[in-house]
N, C-alpha and C. Protein backbone atom coordinates (compact mmCIF):
# COMPACT_ATOMS: atom_id res chain seq x y z
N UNK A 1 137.32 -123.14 53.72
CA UNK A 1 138.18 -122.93 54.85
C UNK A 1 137.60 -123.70 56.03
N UNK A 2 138.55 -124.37 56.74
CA UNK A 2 137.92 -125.39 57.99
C UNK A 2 139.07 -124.48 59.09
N UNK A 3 138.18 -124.08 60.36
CA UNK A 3 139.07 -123.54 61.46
C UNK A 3 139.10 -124.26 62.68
N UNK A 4 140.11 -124.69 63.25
CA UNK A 4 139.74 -125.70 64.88
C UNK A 4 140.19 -124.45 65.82
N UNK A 5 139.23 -123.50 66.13
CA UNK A 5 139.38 -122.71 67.57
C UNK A 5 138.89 -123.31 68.81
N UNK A 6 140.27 -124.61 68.74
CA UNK A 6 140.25 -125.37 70.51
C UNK A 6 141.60 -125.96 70.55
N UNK A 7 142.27 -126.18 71.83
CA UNK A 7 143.19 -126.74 71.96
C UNK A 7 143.39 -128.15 72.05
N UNK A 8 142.73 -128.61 70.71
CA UNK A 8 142.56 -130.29 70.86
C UNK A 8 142.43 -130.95 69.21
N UNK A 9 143.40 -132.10 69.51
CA UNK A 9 143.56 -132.06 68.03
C UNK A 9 142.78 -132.90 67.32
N UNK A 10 142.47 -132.62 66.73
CA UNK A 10 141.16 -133.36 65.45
C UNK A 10 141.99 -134.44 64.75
N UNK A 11 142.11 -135.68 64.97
CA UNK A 11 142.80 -136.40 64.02
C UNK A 11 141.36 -137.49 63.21
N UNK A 12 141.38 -137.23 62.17
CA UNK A 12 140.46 -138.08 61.05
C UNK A 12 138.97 -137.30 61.48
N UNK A 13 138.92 -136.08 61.35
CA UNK A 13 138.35 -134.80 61.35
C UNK A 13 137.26 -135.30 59.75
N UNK A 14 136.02 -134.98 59.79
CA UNK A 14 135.02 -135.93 58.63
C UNK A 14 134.08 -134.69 58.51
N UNK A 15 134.26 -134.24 56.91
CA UNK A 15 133.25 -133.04 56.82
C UNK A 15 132.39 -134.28 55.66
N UNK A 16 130.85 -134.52 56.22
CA UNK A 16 130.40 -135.57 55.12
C UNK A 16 129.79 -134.18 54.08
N UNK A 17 129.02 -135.04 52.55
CA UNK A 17 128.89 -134.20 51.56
C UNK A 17 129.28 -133.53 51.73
N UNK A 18 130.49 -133.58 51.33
CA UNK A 18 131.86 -132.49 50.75
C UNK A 18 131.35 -132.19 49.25
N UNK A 19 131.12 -131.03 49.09
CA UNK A 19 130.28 -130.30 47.06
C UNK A 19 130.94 -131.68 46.45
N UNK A 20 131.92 -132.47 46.47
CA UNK A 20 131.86 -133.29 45.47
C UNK A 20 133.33 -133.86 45.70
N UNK A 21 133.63 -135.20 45.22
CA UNK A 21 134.85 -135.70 45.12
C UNK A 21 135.99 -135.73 44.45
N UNK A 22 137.09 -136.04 44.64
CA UNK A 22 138.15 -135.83 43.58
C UNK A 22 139.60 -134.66 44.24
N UNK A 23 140.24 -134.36 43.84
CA UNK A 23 141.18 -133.82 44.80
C UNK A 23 141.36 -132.11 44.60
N UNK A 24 141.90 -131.82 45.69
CA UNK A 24 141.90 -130.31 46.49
C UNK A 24 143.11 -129.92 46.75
N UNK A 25 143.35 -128.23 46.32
CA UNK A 25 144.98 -128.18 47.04
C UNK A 25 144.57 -127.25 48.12
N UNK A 26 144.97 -127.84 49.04
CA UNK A 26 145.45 -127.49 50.31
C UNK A 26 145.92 -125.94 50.46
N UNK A 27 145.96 -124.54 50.16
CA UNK A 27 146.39 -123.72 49.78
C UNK A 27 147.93 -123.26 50.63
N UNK A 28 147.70 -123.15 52.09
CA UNK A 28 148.57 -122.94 53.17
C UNK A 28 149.81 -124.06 53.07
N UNK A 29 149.32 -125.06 52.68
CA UNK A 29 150.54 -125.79 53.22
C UNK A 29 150.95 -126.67 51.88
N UNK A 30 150.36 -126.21 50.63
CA UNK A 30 150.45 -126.49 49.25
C UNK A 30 150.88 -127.58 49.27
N UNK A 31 150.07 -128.69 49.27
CA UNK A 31 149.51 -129.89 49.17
C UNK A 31 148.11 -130.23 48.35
N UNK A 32 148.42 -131.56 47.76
CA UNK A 32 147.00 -131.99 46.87
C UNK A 32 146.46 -132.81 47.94
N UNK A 33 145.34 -133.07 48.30
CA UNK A 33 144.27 -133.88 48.93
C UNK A 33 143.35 -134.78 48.32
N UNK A 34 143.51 -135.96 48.32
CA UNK A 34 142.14 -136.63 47.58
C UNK A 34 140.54 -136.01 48.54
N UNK A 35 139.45 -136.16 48.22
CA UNK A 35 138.52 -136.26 48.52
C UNK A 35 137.21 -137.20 48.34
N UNK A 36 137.04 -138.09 48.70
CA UNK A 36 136.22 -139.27 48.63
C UNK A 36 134.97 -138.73 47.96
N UNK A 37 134.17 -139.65 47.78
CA UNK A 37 132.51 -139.36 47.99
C UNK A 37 131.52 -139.43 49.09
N UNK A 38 132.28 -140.29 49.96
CA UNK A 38 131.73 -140.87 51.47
C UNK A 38 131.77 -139.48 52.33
N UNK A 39 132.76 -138.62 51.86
CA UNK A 39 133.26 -137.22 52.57
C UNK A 39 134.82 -136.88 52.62
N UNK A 40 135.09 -135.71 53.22
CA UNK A 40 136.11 -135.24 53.15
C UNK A 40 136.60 -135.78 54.42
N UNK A 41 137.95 -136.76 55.13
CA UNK A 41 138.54 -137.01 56.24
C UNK A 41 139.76 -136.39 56.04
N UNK A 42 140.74 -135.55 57.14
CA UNK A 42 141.61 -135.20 57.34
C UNK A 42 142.02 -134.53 58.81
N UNK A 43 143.41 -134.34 59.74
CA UNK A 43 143.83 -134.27 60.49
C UNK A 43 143.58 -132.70 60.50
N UNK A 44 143.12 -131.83 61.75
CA UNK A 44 142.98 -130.47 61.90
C UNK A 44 143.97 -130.21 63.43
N UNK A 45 144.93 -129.75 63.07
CA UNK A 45 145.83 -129.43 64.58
C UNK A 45 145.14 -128.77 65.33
N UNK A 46 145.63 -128.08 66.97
CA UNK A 46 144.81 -127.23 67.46
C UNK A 46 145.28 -126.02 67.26
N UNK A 47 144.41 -124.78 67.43
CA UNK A 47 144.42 -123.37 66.87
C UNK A 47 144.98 -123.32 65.48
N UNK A 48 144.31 -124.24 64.57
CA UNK A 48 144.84 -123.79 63.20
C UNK A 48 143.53 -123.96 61.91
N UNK A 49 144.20 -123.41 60.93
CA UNK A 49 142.70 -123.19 59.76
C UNK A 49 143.28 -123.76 58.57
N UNK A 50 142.52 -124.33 57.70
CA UNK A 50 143.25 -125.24 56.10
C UNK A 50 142.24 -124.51 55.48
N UNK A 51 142.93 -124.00 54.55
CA UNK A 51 141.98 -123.67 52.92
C UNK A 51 142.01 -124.15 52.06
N UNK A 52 141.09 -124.99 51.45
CA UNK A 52 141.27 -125.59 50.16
C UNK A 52 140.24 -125.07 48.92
N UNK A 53 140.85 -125.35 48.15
CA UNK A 53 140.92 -124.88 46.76
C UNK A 53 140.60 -125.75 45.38
């Protein structure tokens, strides 16, 4: 789970060593995600949380 508690939006948001590469579903907004090896990049709106799976 990734949470942005701020009013500012995270665009290309970079969690590096992400446990590992290959793709993720998104749980909330049931979507697949690739995930690199370089790390995980993705957009985090403000006041909101993604769970992946």
């Amino acid at each position: 789970m990734v949470a942005n508690f701020a009013d500012i939006y995270l665009s290309g948001y970079c969690i590096p060593n992400f446990p590992a590469g290959g793709n993720r579903h998104e749980w909330m907004y049931n979507k697949i995600v690739q995930v690199g090896d370089e790390g995980f990049k993705f957009d985090l709106p403000e006041w909101s949380a993604q769970v992946f799976v």
